[in-house]
Protein backbone atom coordinates (compact mmCIF):
# COMPACT_ATOMS: atom_id res chain seq x y z
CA UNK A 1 0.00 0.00 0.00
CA UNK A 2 1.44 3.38 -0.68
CA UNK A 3 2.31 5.57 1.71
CA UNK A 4 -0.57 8.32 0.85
CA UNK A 5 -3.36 5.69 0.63
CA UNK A 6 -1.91 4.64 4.48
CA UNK A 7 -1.98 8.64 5.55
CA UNK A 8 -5.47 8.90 4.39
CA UNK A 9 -6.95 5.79 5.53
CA UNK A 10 -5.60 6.70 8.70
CA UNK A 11 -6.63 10.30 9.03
CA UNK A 12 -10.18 8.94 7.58
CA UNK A 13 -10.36 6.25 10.57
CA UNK A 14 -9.26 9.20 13.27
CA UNK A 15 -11.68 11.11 12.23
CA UNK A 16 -14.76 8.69 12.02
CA UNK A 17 -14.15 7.52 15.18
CA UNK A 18 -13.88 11.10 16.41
CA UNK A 19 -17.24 11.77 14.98
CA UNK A 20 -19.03 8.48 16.19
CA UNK A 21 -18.23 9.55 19.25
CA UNK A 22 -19.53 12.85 19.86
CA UNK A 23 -22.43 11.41 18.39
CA UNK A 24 -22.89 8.97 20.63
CA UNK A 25 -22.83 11.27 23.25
CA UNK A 26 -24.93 13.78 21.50
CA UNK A 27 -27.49 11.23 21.48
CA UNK A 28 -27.35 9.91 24.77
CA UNK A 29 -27.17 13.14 27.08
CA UNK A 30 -23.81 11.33 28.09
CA UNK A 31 -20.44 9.26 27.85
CA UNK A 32 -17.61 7.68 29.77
CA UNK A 33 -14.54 10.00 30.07
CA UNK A 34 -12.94 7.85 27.22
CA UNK A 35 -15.61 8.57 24.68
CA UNK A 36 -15.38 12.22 26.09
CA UNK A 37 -11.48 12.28 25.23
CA UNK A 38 -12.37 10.45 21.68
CA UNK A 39 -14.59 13.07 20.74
CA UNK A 40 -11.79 15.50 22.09
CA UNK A 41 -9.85 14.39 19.12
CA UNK A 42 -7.39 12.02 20.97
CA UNK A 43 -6.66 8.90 20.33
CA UNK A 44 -7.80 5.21 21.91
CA UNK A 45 -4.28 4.91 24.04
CA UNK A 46 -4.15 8.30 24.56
CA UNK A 47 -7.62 8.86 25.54
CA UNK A 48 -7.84 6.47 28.21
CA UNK A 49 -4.42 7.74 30.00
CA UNK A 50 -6.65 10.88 30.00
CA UNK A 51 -9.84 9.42 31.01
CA UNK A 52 -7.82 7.61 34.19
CA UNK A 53 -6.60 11.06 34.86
CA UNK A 54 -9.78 12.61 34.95
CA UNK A 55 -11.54 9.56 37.03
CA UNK A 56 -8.98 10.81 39.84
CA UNK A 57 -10.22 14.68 39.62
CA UNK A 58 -13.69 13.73 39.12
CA UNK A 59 -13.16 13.33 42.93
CA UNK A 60 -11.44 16.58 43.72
CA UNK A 61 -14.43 18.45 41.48
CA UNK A 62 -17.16 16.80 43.23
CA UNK A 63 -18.34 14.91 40.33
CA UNK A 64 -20.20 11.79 40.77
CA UNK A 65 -22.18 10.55 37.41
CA UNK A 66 -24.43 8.57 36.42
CA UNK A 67 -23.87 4.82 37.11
CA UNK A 68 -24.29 2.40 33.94
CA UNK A 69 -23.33 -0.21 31.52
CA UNK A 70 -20.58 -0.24 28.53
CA UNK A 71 -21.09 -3.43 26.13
CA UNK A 72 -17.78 -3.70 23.97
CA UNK A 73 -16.67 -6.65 22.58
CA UNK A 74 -19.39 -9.31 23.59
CA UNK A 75 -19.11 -8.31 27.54
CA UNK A 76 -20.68 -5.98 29.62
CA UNK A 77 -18.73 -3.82 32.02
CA UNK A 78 -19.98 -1.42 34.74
CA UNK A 79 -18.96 2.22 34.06
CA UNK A 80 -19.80 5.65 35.04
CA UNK A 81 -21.17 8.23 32.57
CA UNK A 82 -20.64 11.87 32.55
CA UNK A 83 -22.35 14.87 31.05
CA UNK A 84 -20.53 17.63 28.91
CA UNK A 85 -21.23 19.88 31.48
CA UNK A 86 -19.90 17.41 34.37
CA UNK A 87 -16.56 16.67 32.16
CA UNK A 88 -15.87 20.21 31.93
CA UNK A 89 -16.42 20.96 35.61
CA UNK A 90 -13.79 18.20 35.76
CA UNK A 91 -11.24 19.48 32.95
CA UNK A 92 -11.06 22.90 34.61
CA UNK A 93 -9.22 20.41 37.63
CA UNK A 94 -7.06 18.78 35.60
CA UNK A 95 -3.73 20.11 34.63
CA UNK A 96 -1.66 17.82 31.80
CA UNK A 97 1.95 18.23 30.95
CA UNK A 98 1.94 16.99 27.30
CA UNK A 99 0.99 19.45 24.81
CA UNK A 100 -1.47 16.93 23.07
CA UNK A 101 -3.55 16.33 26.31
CA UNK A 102 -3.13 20.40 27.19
CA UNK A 103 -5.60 20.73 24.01
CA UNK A 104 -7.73 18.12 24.68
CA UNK A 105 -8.55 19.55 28.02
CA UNK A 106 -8.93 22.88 26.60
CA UNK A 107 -11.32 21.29 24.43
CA UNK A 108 -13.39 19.18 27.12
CA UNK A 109 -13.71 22.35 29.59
CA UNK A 110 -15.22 24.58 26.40
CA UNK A 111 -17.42 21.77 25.39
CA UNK A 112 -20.24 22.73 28.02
């Protein structure tokens, strides 16, 4: 496979997974912090160092969520869901190092 096909089969994938996302929680009223960090623009590895992150200042914000249940894969897991406005209560907490996660949570604090 050439190299441009690769580039834009990749940026294509990014950006449809991006998009499924905020869907997803456009639809629903709300998403796990992972699906909040998708939609952010991050990436799957990236976006759950971020989401673990942001479980550990949901605490210092006062942020609870909604308790519910993620099906991926065949299995059910138990997970918490968040609100845009909850996840940006929680971003204005959080303070990242790495450039890529400084834009994320610029982006998941204006999202509200």
């Amino acid at each position: 496979m050439k190299s441009k096909a690769r580039i834009a089969r990749r940026t294509l994938r990014d950006r449809t997974r991006t998009q499924r996302a905020a869907a997803r929680i456009t639809r629903q009223g709300a998403g796990t912090l992972a699906a909040h960090c998708i939609a952010a623009g991050l990436g799957i590895r990236e976006a759950r160092t971020v989401a673990g992150s942001l479980r550990k200042n949901a605490a210092k914000a006062g942020v609870t969520g909604a308790p519910g249940t993620s099906y991926t894969h065949g299995r059910a897991r138990a997970c918490t869901r968040f609100t845009r406005a909850e996840v940006a209560r929680i971003a204005v907490v959080y303070r990242p190092r790495k450039p890529a996660f400084k834009a994320a949570a610029a982006h998941l604090a204006l999202a509200a």
